[in-house]
PDB file of N, CA and C in Angstrom:
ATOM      1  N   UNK A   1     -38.511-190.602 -55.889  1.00  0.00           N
ATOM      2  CA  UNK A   1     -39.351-189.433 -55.740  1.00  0.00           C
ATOM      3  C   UNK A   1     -40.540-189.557 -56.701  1.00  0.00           C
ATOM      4  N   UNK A   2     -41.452-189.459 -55.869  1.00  0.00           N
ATOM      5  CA  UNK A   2     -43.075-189.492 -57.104  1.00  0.00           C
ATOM      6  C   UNK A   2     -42.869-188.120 -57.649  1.00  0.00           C
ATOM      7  N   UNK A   3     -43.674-187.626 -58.386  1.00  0.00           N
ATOM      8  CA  UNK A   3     -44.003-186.790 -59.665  1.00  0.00           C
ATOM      9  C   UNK A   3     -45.279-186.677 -59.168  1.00  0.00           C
ATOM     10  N   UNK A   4     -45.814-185.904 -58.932  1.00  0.00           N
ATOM     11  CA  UNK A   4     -48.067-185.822 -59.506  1.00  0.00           C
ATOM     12  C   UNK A   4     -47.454-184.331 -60.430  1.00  0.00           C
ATOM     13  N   UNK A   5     -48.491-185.086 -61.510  1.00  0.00           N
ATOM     14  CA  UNK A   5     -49.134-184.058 -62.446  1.00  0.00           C
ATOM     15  C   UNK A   5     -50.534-183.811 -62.353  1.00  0.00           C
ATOM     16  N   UNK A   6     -50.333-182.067 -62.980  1.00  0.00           N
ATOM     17  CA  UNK A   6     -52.085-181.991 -62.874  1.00  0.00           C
ATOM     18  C   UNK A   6     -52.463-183.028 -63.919  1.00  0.00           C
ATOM     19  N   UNK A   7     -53.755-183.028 -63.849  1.00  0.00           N
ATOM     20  CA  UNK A   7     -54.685-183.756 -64.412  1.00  0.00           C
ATOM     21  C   UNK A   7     -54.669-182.946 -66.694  1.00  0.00           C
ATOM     22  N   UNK A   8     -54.770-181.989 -66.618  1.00  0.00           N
ATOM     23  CA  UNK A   8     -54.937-181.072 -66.867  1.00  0.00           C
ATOM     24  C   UNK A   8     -53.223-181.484 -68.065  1.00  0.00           C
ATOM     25  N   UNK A   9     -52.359-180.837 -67.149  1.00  0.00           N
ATOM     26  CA  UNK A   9     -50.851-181.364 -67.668  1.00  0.00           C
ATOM     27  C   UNK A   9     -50.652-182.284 -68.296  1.00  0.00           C
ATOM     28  N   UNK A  10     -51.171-183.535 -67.918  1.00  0.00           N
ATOM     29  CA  UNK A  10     -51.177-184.786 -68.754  1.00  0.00           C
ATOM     30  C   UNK A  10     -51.412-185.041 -69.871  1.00  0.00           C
ATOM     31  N   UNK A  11     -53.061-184.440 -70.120  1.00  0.00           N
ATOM     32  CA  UNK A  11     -53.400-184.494 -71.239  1.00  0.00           C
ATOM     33  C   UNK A  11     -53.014-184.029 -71.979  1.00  0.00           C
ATOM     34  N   UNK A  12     -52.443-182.341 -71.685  1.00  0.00           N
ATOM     35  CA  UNK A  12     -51.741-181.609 -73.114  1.00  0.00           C
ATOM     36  C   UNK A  12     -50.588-182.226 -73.697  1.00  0.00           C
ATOM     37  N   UNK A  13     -49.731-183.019 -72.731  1.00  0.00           N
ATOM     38  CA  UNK A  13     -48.422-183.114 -72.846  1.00  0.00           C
ATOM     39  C   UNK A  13     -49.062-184.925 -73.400  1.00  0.00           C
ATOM     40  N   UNK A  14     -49.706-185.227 -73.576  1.00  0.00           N
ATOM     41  CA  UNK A  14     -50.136-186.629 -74.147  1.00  0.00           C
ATOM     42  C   UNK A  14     -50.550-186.004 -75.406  1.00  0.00           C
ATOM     43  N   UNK A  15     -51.357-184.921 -75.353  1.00  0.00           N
ATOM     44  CA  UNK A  15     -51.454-184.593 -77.049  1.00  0.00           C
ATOM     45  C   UNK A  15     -50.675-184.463 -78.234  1.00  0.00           C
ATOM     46  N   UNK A  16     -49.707-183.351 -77.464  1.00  0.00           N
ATOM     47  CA  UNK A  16     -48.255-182.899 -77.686  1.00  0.00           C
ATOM     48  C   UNK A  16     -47.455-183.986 -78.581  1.00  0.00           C
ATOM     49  N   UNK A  17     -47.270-185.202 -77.463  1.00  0.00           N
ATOM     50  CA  UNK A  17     -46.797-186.338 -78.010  1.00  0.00           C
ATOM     51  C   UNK A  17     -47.308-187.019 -79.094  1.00  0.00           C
ATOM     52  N   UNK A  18     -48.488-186.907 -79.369  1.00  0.00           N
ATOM     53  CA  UNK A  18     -49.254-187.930 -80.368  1.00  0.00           C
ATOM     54  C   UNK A  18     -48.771-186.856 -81.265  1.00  0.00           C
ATOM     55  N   UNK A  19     -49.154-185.821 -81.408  1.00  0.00           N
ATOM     56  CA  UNK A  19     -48.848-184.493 -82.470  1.00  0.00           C
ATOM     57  C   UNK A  19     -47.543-185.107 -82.946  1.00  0.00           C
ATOM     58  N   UNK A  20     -46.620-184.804 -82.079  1.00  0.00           N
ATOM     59  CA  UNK A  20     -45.453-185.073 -82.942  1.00  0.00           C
ATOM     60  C   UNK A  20     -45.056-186.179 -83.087  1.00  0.00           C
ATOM     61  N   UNK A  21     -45.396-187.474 -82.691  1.00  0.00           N
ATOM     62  CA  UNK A  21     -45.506-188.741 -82.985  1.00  0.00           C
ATOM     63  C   UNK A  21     -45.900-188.346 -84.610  1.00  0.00           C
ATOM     64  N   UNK A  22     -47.186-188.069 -84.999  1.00  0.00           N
ATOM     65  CA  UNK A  22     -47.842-188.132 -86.388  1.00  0.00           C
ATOM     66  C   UNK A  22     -46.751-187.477 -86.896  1.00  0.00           C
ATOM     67  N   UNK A  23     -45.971-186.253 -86.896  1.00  0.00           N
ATOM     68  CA  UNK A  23     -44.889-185.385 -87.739  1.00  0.00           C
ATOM     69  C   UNK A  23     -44.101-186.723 -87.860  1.00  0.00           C
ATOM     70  N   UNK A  24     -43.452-187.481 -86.702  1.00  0.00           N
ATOM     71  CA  UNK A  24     -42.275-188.025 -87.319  1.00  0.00           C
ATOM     72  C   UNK A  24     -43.024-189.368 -88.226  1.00  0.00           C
ATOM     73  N   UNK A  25     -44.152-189.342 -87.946  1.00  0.00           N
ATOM     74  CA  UNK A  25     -44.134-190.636 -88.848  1.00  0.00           C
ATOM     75  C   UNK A  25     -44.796-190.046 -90.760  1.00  0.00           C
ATOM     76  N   UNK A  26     -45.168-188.548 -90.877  1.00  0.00           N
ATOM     77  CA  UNK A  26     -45.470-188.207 -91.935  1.00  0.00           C
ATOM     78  C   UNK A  26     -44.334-188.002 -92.458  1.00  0.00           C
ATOM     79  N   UNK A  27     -43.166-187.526 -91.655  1.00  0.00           N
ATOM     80  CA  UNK A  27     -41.767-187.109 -92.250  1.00  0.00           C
ATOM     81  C   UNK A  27     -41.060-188.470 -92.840  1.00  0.00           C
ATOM     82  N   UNK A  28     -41.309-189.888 -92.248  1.00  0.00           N
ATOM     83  CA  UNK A  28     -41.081-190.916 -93.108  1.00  0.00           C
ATOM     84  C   UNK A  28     -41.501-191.430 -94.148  1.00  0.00           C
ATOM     85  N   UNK A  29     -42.997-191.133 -94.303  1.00  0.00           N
ATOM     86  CA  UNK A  29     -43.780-191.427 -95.071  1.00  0.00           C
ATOM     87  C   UNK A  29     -43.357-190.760 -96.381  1.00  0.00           C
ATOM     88  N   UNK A  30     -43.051-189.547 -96.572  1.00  0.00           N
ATOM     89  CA  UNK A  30     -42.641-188.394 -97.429  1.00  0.00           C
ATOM     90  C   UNK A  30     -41.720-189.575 -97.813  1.00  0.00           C
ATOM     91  N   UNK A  31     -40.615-189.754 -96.941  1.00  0.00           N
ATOM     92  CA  UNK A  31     -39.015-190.589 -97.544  1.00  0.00           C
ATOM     93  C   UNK A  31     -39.321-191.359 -98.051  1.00  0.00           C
ATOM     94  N   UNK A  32     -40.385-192.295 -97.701  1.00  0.00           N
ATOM     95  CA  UNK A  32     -40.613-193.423 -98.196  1.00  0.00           C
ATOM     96  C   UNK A  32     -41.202-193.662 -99.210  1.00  0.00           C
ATOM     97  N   UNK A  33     -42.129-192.686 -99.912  1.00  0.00           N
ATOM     98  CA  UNK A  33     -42.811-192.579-101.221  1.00  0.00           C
ATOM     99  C   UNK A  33     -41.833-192.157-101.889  1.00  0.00           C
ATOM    100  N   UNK A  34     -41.032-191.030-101.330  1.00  0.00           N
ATOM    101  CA  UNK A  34     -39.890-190.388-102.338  1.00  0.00           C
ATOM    102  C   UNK A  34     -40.482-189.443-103.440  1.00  0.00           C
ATOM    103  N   UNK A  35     -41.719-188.908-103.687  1.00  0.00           N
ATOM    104  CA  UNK A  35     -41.787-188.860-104.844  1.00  0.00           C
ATOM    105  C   UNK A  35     -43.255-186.879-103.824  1.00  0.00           C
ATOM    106  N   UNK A  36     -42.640-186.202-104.956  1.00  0.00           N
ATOM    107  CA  UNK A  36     -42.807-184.744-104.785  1.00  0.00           C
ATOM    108  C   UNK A  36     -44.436-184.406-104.140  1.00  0.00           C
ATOM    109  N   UNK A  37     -45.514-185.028-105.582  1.00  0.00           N
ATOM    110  CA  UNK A  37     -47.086-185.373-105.470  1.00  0.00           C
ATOM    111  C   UNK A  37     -47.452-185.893-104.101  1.00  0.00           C
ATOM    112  N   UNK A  38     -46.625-186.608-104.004  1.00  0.00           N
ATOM    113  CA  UNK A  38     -47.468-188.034-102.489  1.00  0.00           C
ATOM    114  C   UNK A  38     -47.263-186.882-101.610  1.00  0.00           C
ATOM    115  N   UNK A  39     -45.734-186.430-101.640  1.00  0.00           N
ATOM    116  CA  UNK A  39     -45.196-185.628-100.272  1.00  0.00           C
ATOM    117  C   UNK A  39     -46.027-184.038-100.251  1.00  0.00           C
ATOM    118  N   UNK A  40     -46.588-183.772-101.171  1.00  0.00           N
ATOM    119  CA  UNK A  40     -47.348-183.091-100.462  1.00  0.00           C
ATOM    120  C   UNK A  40     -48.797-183.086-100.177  1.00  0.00           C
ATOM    121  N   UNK A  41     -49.024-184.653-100.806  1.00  0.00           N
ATOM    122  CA  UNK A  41     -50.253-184.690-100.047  1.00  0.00           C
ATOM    123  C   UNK A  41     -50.691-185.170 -98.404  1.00  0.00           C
ATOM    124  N   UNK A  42     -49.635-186.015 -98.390  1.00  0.00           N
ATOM    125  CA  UNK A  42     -49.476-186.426 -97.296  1.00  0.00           C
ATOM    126  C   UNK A  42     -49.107-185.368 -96.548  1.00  0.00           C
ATOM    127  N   UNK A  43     -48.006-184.240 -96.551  1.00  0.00           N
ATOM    128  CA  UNK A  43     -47.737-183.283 -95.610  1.00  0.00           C
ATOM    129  C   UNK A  43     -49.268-181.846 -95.299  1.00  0.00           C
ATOM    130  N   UNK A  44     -49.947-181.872 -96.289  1.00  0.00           N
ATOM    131  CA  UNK A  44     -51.199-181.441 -96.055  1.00  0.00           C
ATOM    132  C   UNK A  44     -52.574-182.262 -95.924  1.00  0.00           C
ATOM    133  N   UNK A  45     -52.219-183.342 -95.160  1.00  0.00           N
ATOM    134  CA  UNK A  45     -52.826-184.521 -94.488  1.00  0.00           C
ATOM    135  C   UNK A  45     -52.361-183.420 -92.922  1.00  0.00           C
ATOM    136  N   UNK A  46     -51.360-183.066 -92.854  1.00  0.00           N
ATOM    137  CA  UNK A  46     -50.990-182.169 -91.270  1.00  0.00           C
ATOM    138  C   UNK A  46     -51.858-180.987 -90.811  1.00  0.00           C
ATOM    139  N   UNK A  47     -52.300-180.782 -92.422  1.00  0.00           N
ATOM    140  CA  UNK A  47     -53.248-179.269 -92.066  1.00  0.00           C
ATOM    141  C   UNK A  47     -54.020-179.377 -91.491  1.00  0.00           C
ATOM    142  N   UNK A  48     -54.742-180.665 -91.130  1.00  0.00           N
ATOM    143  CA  UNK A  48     -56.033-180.797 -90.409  1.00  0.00           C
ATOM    144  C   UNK A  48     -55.645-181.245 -89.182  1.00  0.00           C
ATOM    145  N   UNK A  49     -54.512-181.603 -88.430  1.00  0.00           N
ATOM    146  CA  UNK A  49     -54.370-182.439 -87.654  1.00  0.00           C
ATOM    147  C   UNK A  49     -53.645-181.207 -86.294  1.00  0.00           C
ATOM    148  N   UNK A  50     -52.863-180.286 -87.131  1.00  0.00           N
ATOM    149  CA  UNK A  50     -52.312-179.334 -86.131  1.00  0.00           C
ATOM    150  C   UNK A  50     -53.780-178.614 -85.362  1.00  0.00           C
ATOM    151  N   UNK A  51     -54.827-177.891 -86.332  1.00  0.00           N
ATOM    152  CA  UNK A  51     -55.629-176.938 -85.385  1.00  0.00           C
ATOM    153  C   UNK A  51     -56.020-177.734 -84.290  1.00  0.00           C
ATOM    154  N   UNK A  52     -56.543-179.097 -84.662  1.00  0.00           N
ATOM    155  CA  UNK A  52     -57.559-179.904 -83.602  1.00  0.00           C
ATOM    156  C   UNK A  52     -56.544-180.302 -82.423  1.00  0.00           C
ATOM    157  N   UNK A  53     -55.346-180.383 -82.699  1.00  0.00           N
ATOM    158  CA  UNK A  53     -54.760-180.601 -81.191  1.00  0.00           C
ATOM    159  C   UNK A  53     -54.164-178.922 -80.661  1.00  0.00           C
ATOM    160  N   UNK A  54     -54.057-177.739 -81.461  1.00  0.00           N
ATOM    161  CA  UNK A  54     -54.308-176.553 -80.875  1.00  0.00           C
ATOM    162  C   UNK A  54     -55.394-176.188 -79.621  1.00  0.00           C
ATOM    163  N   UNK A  55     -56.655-176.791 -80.761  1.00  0.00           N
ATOM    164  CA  UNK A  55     -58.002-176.292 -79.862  1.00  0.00           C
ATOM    165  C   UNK A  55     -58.372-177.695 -79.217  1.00  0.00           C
ATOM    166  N   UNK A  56     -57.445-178.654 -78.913  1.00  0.00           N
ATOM    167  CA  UNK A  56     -57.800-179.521 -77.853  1.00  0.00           C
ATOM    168  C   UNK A  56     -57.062-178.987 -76.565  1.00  0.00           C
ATOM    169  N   UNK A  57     -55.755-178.763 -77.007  1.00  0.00           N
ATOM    170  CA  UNK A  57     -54.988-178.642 -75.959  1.00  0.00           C
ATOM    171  C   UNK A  57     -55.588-176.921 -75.179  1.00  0.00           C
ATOM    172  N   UNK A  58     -55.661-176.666 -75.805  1.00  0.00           N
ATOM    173  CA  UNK A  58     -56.151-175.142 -75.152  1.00  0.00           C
ATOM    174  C   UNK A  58     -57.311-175.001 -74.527  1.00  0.00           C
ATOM    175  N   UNK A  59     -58.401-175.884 -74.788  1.00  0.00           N
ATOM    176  CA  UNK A  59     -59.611-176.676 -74.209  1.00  0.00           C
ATOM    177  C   UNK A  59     -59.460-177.113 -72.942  1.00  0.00           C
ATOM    178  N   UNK A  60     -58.207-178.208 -72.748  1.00  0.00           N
ATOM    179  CA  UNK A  60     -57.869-178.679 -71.981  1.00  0.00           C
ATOM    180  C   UNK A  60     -57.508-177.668 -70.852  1.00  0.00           C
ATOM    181  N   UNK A  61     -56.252-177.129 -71.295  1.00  0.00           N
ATOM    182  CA  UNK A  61     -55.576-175.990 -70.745  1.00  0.00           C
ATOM    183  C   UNK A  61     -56.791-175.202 -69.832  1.00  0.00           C
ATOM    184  N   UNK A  62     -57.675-175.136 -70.547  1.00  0.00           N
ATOM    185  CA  UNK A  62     -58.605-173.727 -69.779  1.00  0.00           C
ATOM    186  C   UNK A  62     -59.853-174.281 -68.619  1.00  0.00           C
ATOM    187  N   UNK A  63     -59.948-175.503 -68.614  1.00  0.00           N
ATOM    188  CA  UNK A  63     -60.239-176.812 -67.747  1.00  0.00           C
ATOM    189  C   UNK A  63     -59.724-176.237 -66.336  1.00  0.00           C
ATOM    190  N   UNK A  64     -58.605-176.768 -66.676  1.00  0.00           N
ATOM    191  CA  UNK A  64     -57.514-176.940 -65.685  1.00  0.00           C
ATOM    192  C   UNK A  64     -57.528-175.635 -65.161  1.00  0.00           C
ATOM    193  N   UNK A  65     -57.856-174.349 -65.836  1.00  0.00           N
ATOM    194  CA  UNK A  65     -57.666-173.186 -64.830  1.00  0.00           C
ATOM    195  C   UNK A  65     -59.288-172.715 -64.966  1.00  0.00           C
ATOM    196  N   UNK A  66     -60.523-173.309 -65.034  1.00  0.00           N
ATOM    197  CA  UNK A  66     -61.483-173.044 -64.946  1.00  0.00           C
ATOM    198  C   UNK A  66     -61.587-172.418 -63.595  1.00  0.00           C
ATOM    199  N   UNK A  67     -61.245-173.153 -62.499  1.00  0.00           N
ATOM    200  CA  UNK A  67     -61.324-172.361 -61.123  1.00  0.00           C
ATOM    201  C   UNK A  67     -60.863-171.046 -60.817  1.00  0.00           C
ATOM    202  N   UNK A  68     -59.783-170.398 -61.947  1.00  0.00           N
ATOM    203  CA  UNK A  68     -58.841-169.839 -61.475  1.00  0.00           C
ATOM    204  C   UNK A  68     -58.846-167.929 -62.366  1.00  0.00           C
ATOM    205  N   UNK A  69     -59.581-168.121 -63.621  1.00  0.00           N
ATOM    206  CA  UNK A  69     -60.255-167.275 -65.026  1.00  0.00           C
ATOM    207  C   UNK A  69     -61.558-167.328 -64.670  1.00  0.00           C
ATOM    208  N   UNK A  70     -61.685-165.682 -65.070  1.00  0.00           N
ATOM    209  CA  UNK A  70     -63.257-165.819 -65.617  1.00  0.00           C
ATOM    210  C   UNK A  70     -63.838-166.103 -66.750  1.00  0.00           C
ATOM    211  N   UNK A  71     -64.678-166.211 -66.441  1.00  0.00           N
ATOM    212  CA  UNK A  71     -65.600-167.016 -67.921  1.00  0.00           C
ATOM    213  C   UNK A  71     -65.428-165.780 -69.062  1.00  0.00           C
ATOM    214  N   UNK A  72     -65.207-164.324 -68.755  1.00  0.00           N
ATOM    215  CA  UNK A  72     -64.809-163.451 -69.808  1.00  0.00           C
ATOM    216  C   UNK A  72     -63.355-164.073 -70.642  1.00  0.00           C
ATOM    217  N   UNK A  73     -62.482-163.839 -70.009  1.00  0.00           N
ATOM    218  CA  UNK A  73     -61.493-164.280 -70.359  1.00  0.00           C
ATOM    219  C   UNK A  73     -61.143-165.694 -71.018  1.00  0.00           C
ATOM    220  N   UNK A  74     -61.884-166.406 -71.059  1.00  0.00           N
ATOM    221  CA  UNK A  74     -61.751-167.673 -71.333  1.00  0.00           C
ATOM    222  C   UNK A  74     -62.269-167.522 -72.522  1.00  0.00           C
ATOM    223  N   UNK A  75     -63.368-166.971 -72.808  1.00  0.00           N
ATOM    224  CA  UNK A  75     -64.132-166.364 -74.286  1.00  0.00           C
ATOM    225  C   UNK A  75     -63.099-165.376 -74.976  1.00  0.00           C
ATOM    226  N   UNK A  76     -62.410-164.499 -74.123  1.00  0.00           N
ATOM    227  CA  UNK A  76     -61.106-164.089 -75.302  1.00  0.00           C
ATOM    228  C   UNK A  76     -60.118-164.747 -75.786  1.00  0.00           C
ATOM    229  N   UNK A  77     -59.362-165.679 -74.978  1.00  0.00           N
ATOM    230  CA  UNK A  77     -58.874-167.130 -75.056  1.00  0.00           C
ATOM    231  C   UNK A  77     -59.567-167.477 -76.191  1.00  0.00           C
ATOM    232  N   UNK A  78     -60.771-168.433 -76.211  1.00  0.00           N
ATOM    233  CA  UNK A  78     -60.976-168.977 -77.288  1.00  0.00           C
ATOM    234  C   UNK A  78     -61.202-168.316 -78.377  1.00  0.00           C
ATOM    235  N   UNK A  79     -61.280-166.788 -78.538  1.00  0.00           N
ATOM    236  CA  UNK A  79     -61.585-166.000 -79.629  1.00  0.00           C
ATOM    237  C   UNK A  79     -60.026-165.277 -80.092  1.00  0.00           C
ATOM    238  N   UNK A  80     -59.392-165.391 -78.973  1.00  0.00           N
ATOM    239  CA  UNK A  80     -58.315-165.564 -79.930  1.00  0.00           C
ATOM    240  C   UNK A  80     -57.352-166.747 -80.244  1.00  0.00           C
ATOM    241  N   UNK A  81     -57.700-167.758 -80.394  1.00  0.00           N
ATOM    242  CA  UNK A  81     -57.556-168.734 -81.261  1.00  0.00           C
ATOM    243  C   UNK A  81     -58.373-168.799 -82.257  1.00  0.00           C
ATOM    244  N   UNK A  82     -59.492-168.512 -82.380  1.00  0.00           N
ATOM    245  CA  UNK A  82     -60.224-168.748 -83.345  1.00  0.00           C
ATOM    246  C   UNK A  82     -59.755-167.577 -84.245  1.00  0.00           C
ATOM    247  N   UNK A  83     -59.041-166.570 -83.902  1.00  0.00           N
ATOM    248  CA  UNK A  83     -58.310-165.475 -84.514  1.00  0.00           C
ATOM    249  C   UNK A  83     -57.133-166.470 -85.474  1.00  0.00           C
ATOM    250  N   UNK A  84     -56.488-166.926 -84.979  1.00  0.00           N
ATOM    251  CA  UNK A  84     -55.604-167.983 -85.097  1.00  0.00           C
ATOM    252  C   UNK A  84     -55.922-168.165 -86.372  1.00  0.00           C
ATOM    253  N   UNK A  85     -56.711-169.404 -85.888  1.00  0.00           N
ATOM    254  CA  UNK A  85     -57.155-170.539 -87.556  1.00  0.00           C
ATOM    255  C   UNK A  85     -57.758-170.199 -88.165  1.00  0.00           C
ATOM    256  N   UNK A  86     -58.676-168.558 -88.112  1.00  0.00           N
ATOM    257  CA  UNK A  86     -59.004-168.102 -89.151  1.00  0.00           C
ATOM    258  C   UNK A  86     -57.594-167.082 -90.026  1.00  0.00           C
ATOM    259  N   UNK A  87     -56.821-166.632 -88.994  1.00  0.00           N
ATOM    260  CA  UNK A  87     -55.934-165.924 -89.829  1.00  0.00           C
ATOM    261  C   UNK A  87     -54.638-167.057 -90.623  1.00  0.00           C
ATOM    262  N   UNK A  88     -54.942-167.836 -90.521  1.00  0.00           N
ATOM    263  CA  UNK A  88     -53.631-168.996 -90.780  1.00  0.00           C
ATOM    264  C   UNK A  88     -54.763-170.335 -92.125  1.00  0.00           C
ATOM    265  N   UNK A  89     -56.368-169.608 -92.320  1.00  0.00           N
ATOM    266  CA  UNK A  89     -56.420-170.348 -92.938  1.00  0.00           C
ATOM    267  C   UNK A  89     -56.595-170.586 -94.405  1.00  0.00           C
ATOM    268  N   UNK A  90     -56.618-171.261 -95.371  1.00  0.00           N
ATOM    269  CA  UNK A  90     -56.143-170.778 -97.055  1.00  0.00           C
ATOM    270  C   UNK A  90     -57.822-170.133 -97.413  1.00  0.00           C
ATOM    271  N   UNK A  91     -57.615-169.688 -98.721  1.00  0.00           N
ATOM    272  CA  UNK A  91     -58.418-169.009 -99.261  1.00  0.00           C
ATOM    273  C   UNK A  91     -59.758-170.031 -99.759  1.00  0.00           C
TER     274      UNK A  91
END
């Protein structure tokens, strides 16, 4: 049995993967230095890496239903994400 995915689907779920690809390989990295300093620099090496596949994938996401939303809605969409990473971001 074939599978088609949207176009659309792919990409998020390819992001998805790289995303947590990078977690499991920062979560080794931590083990592997062993040591408190590295591990949290390296684990806020993640801070930058989560928003941009947020606002890729949601980019993507709104692509894929461009035909389907209005262009209002798509501007609340992205404004509330941008709600998001401004409320989630440090001082």
């Amino acid at each position: 049995m074939f599978l088609f995915f949207e176009k659309a689907i792919i990409g998020m779920a390819f992001l998805r993967i790289i995303s947590g690809s990078i977690e499991i390989l920062v979560a080794f990295l931590i083990l592997k230095y062993n040591d408190v300093e590295k591990a949290l620099v390296i684990n806020s090496s993640l801070a930058l890496i989560g928003p941009i596949i947020l606002i890729l994938t949601t980019t993507i996401g709104l692509f894929g239903l461009a035909d389907k939303i209005s262009f209002t809605k798509m501007l609340w969409i992205f404004g509330g994400v941008a709600c998001i990473l401004y409320g989630v971001k440090g001082n």
